[in-house]
N, C-alpha and C. Protein backbone atom coordinates (compact mmCIF):
# COMPACT_ATOMS: atom_id res chain seq x y z
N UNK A 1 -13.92 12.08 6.96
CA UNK A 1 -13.85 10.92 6.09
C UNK A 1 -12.56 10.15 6.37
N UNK A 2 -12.39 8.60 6.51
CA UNK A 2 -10.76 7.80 6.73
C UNK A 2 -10.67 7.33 5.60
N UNK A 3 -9.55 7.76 5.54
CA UNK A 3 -8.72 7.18 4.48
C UNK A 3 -7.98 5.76 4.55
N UNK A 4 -7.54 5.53 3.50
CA UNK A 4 -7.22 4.08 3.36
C UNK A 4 -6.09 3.90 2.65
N UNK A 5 -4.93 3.44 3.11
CA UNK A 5 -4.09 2.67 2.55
C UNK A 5 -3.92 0.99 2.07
N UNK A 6 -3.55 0.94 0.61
CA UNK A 6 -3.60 -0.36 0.47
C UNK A 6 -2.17 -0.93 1.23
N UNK A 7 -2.58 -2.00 1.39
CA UNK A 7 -0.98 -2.81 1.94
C UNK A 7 -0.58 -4.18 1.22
N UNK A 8 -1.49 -4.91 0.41
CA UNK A 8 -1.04 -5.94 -0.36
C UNK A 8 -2.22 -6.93 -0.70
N UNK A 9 -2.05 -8.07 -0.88
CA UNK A 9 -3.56 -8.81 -1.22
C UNK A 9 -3.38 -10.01 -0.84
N UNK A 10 -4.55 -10.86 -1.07
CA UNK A 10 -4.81 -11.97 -0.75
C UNK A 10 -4.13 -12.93 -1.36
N UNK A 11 -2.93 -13.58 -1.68
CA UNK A 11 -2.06 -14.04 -2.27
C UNK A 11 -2.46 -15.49 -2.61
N UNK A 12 -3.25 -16.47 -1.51
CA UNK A 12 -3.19 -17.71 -1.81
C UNK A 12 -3.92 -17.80 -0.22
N UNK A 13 -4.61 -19.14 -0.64
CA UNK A 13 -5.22 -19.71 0.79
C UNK A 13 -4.91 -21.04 1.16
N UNK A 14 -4.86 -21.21 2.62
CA UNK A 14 -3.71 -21.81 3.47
C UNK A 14 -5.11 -22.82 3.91
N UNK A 15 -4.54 -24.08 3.63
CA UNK A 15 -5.53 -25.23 4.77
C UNK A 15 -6.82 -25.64 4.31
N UNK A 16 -7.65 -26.17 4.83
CA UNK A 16 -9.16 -26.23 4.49
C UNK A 16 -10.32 -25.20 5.20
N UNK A 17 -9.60 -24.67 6.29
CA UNK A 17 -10.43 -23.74 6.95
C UNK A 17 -10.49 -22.21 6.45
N UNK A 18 -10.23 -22.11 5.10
CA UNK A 18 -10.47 -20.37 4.85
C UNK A 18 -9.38 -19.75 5.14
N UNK A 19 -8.27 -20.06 5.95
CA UNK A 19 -7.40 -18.91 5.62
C UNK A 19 -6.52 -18.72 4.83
N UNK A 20 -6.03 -17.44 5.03
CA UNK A 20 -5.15 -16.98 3.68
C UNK A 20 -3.68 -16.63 3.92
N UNK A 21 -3.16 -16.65 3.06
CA UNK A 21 -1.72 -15.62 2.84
C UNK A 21 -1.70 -14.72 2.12
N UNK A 22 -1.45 -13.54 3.14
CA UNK A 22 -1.49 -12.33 2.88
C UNK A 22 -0.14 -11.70 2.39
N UNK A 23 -0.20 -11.43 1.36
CA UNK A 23 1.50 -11.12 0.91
C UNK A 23 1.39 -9.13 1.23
N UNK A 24 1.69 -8.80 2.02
CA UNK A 24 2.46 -7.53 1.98
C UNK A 24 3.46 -6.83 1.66
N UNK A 25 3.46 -5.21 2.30
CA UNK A 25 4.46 -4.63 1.70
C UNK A 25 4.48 -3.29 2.36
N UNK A 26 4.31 -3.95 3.99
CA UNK A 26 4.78 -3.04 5.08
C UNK A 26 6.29 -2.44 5.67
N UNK A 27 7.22 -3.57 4.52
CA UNK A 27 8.32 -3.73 5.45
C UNK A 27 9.20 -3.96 6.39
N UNK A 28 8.21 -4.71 7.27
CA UNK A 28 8.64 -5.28 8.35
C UNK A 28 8.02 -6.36 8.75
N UNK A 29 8.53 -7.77 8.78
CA UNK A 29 7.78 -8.75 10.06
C UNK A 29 6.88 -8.51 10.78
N UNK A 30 5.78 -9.07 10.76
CA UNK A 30 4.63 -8.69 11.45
C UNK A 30 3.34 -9.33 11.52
N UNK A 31 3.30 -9.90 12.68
CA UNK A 31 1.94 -10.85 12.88
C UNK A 31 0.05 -9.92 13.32
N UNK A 32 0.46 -8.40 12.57
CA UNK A 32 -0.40 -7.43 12.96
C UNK A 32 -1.05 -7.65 14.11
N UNK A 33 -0.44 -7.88 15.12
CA UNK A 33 -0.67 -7.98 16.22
C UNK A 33 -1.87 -6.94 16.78
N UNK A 34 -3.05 -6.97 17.42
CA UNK A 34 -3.93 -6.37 17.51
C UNK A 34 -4.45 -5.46 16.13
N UNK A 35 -4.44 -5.43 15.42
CA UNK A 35 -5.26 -5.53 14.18
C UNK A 35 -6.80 -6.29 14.41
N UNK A 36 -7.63 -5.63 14.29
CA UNK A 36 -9.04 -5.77 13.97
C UNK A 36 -9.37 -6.33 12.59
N UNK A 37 -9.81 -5.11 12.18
CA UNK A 37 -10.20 -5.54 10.87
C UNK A 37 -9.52 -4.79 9.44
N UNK A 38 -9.38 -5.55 8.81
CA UNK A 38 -8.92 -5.20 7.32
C UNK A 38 -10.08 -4.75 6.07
N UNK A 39 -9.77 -4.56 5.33
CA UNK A 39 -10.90 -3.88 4.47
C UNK A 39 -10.61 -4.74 2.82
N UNK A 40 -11.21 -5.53 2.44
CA UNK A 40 -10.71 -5.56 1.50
C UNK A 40 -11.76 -5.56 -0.09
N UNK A 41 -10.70 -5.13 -0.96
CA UNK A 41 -11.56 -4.22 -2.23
C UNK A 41 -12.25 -5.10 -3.30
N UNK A 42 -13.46 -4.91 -2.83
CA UNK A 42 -14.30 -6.06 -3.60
C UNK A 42 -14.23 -5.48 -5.09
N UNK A 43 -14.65 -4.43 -5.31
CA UNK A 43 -14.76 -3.81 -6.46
C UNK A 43 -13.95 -2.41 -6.37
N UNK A 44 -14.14 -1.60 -7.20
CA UNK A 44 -13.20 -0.49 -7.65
C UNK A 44 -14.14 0.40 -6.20
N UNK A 45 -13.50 1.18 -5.63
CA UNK A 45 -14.15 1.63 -4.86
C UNK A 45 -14.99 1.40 -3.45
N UNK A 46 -14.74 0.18 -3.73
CA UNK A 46 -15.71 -0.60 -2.64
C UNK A 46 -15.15 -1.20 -1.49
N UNK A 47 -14.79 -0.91 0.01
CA UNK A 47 -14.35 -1.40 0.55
C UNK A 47 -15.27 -2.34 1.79
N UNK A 48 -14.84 -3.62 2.03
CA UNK A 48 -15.82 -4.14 2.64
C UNK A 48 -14.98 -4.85 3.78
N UNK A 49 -15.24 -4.56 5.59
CA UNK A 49 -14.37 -4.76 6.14
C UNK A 49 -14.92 -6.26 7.01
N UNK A 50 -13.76 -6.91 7.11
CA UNK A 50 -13.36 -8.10 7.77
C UNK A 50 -12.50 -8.31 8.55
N UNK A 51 -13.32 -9.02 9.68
CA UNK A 51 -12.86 -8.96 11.09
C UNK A 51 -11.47 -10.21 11.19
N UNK A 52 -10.28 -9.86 11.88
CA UNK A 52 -9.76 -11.09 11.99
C UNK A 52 -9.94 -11.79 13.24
N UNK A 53 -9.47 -12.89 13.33
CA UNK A 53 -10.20 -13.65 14.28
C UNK A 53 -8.54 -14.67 14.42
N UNK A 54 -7.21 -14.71 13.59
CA UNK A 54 -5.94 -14.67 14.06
C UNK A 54 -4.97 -14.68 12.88
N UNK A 55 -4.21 -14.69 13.27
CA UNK A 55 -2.99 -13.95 12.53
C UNK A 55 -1.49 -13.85 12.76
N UNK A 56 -0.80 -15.06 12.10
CA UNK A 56 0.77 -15.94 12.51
C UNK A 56 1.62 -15.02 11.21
N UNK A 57 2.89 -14.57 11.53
CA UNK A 57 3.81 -14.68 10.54
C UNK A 57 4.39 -15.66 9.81
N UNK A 58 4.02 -15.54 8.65
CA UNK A 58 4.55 -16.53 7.37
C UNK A 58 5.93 -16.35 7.13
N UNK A 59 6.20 -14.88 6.64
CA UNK A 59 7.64 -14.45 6.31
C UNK A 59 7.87 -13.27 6.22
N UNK A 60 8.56 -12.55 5.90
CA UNK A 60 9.25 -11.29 5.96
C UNK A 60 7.69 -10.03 5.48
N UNK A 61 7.35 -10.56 4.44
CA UNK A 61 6.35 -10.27 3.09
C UNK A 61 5.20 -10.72 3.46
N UNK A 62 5.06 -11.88 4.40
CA UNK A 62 3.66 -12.57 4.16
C UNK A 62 3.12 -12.89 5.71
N UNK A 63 1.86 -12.99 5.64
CA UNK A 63 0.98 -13.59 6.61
C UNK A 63 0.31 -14.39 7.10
N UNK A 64 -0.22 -15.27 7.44
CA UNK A 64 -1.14 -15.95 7.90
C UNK A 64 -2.47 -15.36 7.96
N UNK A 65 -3.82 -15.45 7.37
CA UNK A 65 -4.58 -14.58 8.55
C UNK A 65 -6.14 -15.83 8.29
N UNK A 66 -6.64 -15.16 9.10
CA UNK A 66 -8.03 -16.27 9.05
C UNK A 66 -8.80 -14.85 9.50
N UNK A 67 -9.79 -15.00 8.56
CA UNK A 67 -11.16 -14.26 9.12
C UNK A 67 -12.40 -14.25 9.60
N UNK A 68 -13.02 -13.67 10.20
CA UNK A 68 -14.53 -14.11 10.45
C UNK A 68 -15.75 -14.36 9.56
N UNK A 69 -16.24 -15.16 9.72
CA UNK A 69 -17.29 -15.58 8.55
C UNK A 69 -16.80 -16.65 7.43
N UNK A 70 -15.42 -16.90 7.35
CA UNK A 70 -14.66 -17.74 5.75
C UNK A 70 -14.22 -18.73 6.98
N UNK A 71 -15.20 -20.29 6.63
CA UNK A 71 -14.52 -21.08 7.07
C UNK A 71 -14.52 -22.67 6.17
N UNK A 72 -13.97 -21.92 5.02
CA UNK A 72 -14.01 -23.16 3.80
C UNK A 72 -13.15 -22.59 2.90
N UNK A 73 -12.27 -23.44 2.31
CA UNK A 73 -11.38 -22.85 1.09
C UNK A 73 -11.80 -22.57 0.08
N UNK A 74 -13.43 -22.93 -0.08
CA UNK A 74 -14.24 -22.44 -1.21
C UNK A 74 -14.65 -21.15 -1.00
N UNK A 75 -14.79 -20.54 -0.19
CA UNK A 75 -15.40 -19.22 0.28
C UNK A 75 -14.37 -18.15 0.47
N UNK A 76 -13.33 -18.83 0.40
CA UNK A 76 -11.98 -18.09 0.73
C UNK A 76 -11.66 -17.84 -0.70
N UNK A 77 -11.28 -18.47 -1.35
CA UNK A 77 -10.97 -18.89 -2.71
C UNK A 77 -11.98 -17.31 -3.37
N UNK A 78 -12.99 -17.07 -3.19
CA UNK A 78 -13.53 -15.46 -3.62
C UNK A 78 -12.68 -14.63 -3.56
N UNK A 79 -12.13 -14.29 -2.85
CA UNK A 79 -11.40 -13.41 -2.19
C UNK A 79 -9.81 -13.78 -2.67
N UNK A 80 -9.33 -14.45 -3.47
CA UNK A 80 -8.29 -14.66 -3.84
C UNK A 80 -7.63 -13.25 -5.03
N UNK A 81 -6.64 -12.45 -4.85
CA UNK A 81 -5.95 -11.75 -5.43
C UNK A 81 -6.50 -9.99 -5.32
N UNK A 82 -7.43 -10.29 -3.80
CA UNK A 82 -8.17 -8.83 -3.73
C UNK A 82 -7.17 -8.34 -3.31
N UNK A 83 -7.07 -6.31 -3.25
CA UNK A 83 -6.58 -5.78 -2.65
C UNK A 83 -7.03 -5.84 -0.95
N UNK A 84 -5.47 -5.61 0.03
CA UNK A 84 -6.57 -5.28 1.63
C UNK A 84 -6.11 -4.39 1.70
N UNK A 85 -6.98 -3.51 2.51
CA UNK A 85 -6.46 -1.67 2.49
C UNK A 85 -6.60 -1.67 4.14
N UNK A 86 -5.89 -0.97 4.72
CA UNK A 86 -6.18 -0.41 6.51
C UNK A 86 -6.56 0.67 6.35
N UNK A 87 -6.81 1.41 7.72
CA UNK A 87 -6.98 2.75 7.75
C UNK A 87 -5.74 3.50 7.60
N UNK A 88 -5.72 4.74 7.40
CA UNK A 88 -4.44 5.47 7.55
C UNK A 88 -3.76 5.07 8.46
N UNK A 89 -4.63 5.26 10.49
CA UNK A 89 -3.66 5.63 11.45
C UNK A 89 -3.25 4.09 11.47
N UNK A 90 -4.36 2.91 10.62
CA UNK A 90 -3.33 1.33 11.47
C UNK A 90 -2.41 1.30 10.44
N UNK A 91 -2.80 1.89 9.09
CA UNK A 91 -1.67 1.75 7.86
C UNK A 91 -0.29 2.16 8.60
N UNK A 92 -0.09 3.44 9.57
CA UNK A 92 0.69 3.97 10.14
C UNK A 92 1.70 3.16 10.96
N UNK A 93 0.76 2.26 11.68
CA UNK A 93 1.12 1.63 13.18
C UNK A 93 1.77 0.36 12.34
N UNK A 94 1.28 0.09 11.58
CA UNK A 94 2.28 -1.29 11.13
C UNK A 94 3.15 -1.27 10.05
N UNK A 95 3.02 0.01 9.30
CA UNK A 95 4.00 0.00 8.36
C UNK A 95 5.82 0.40 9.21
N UNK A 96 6.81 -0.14 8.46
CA UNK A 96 7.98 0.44 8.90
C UNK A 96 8.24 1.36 8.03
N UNK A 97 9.01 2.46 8.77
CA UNK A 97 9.46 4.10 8.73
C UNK A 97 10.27 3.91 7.45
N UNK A 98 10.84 2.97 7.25
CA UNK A 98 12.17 2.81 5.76
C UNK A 98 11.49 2.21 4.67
N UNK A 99 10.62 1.64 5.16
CA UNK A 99 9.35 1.46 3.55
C UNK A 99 8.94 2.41 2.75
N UNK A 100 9.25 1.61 1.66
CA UNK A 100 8.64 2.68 0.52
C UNK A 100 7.14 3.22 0.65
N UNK A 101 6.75 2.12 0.97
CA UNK A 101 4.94 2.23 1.07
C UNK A 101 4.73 3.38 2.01
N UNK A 102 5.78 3.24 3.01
CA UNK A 102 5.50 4.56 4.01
C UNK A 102 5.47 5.93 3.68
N UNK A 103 5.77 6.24 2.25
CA UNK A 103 5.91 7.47 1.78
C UNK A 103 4.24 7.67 1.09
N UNK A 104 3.38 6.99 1.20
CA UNK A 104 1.80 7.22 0.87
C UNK A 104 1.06 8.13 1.67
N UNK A 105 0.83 9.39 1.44
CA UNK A 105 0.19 10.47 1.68
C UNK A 105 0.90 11.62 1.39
N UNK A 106 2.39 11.18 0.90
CA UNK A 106 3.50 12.68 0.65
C UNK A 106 3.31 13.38 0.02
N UNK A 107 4.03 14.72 -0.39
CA UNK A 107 3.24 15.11 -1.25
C UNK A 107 4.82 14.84 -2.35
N UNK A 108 4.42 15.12 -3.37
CA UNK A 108 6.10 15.24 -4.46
C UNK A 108 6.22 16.92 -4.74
N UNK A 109 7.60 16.75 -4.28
CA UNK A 109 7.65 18.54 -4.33
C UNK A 109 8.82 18.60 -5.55
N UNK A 110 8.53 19.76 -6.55
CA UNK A 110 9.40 19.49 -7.82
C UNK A 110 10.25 20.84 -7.67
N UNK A 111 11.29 21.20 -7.42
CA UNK A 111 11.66 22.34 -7.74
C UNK A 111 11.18 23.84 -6.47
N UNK A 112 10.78 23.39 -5.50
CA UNK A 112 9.43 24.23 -4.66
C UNK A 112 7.80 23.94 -5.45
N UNK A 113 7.37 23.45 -6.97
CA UNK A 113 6.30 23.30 -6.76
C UNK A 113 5.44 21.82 -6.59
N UNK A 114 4.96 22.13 -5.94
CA UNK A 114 3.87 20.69 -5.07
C UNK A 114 3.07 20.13 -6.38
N UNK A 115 3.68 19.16 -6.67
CA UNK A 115 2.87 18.44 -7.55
C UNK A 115 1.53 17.39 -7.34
N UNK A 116 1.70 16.73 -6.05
CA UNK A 116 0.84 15.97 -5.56
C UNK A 116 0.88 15.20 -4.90
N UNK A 117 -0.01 14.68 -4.16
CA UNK A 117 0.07 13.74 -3.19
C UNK A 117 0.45 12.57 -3.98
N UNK A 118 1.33 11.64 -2.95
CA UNK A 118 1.43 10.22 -3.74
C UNK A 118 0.36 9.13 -3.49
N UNK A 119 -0.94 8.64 -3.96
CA UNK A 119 -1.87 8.23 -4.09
C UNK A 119 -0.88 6.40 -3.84
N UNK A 120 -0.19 5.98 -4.51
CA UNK A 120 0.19 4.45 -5.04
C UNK A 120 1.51 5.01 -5.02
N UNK A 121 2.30 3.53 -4.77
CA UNK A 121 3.92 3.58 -4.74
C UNK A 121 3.73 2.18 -5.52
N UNK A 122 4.49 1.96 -5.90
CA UNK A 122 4.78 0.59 -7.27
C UNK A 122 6.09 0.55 -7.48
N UNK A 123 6.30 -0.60 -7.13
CA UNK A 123 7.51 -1.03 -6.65
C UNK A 123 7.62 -2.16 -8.16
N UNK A 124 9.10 -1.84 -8.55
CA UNK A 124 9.68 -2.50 -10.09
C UNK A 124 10.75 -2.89 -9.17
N UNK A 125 11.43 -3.66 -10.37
CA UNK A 125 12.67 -3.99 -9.54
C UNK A 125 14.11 -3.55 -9.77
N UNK A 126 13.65 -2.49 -10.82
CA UNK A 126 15.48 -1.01 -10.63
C UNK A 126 14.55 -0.01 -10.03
N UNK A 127 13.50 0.43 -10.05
CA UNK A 127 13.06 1.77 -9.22
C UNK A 127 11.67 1.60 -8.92
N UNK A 128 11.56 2.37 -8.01
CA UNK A 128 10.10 3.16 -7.41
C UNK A 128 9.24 4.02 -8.38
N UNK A 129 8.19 4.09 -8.36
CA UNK A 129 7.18 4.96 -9.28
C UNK A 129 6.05 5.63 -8.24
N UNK A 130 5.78 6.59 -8.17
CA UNK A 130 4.47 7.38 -7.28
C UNK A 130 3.88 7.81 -8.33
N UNK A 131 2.48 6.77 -8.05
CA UNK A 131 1.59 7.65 -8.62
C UNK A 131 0.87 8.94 -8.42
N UNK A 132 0.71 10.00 -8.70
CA UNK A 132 -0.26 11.01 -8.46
C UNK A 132 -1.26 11.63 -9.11
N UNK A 133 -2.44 12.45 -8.94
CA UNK A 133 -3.15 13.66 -9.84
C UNK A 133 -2.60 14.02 -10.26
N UNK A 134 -1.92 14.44 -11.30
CA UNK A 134 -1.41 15.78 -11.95
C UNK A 134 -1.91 16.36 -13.26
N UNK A 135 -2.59 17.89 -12.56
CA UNK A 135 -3.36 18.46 -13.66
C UNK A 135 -4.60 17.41 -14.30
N UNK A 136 -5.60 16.87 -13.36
CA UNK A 136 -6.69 16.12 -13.16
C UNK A 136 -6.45 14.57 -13.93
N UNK A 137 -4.99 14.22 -14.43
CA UNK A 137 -4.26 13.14 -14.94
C UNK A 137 -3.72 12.24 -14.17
N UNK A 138 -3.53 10.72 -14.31
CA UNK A 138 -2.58 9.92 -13.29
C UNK A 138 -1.11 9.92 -13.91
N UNK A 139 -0.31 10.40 -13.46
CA UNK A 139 1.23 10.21 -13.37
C UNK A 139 2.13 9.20 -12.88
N UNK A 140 2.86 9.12 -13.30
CA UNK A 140 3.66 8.37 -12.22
C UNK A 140 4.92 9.02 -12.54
N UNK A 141 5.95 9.10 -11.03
CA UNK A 141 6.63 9.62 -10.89
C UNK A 141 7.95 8.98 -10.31
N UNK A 142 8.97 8.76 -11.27
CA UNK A 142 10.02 7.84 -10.76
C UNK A 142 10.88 8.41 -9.72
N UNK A 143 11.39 7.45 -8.37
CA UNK A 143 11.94 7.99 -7.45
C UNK A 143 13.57 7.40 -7.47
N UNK A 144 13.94 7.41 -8.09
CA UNK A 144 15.41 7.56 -8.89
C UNK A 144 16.06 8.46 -8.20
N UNK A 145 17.52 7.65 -7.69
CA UNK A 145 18.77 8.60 -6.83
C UNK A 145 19.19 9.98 -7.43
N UNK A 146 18.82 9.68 -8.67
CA UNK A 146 19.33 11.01 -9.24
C UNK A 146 18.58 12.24 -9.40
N UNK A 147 17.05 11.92 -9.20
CA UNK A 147 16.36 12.76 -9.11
C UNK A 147 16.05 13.04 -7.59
N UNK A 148 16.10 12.39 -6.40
CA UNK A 148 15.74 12.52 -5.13
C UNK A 148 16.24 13.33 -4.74
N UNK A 149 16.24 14.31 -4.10
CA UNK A 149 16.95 15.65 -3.43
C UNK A 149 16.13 14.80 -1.70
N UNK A 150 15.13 14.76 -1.08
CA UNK A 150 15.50 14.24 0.26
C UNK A 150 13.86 13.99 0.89
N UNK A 151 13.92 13.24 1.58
CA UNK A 151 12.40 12.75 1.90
C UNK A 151 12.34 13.44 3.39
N UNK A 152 11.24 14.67 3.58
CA UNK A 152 11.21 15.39 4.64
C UNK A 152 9.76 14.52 5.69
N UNK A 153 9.91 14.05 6.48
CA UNK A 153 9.14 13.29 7.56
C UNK A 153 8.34 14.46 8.45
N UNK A 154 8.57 15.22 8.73
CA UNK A 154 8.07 15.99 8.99
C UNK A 154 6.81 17.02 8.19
N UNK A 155 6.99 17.45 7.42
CA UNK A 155 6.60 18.12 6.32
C UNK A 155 5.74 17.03 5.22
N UNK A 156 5.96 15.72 5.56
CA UNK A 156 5.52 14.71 4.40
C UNK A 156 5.70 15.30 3.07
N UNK A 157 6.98 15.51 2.77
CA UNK A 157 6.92 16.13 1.33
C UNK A 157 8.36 14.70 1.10
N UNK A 158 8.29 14.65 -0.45
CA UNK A 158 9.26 13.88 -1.43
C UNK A 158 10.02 15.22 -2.32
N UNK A 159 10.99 15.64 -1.61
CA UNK A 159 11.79 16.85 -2.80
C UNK A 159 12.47 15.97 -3.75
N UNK A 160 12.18 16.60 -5.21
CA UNK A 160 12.71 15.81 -6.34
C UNK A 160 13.16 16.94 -7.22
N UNK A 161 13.98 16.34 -7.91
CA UNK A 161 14.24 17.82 -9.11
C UNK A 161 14.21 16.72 -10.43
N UNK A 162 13.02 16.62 -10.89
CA UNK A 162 12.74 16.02 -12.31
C UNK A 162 13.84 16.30 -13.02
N UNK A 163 13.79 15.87 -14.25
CA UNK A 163 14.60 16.05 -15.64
C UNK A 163 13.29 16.49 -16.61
N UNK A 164 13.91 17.84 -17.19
CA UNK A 164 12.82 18.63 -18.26
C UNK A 164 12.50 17.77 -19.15
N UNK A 165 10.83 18.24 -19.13
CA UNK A 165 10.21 17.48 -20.26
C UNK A 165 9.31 16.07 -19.64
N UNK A 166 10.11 15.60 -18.22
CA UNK A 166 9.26 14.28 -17.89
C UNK A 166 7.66 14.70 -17.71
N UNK A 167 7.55 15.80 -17.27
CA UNK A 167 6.10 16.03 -16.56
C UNK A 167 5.03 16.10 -17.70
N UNK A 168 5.33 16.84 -18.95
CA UNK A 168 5.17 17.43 -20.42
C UNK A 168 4.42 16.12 -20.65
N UNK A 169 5.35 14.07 -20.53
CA UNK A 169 4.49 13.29 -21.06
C UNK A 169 3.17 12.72 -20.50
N UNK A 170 2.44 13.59 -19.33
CA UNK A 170 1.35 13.17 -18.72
C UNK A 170 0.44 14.28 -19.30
N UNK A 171 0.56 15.19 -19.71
CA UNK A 171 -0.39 16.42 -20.51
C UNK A 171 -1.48 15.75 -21.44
C-alpha cells in the first residue's frame, strides 16, 4: 500500500488558464522539477491524482503549477483550498532535511516508550504540534526546546521527555 504525505494546498489560481498557486511547506525553493503527478484530496479520504503538465517557482512557500485537464479559472476555482498530498518516496525527494514536515513518518519516543507515529505536523507560530494515535485517540504533541531531547534520522524516532500529566489530557 503508498502512503501519502500532505505538502500544502491549492492556495489561489493564477491567470485565465487554470493554474494555481500552490502554497507549500517543503522547506525549500522548488519548481518540483520532474514531479508527475500530485494527488489532491477531494474528500476525506479520497485521493484523486493529477498530472502536471508545468511548474515555475513563485516563492520560497509557493508555486506555480498548471495541470492536465483544468484549462479555465472556473474549473480551477473547484479545487481551490484542497489539500495536495505526494507519495512518501516524492514527499521524500522534495522535501528539505531541516523541515519540520520532514519529521512525518517518525515515531515520538517518550521516555524509551514509542508513542506513535507522527501522522500531521502543524505548524503555529511559537511551536510545532505532531499529531498522533494515541491509545486509538488523536493527540497532539508539542515539540518545544524544552521537551526535545534529539531527532534521530536514522532510527526516525522524535526523543522527547514530556512534562507529567500532558499525555493523561488525551485519555
Amino acid at each position: 500500500m503508498t502512503n501519502y504525505c500532505s505538502i500544502g494546498k491549492l492556495a489561489a489560481t493564477f491567470g485565465v488558464k487554470g493554474e494555481f498557486v500552490l502554497k507549500h511547506s517543503l522547506g525549500k525553493k522548488t519548481s518540483l522539477k520532474g514531479l508527475e503527478t500530485i494527488f489532491i484530496e477531494m474528500n476525506k479520504d479520497e485521493l484523486i491524482p493529477y498530472f502536471i503538465t508545468d511548474a515555475k517557482i513563485k516563492s520560497a512557500e509557493e508555486v506555480f503549477l498548471k495541470l492536465e485537464g483544468i484549462d479555465a479559472k472556473e474549473t480551477a476555482q473547484k479545487l481551490l483550498q484542497k489539500q495536495v498530498w505526494l507519495t512518501e518516496a516524492e514527499f521524500h525527494k522534495y522535501t528539505s532535511k531541516s523541515s519540520p514536515i520532514s519529521l512525518l513518518g517518525f515515531h515520538i519516543v517518550d521516555k524509551g516508550n514509542d508513542l506513535g507515529e507522527i501522522l500531521e505536523i502543524i505548524e503555529q507560530p511559537h511551536q510545532l504540534l505532531c499529531r498522533i494515535d494515541w491509545k486509538g485517540k488523536e493527540a497532539l504533541i508539542p515539540l518545544h526546546e524544552e521537551f526535545l531531547l534529539k531527532v534521530d534520522k536514522k532510527k526516525k524516532q522524535v526523543l522527547v521527555e514530556l512534562p507529567d500529566g500532558l499525555l493523561e489530557v488525551f485519555e
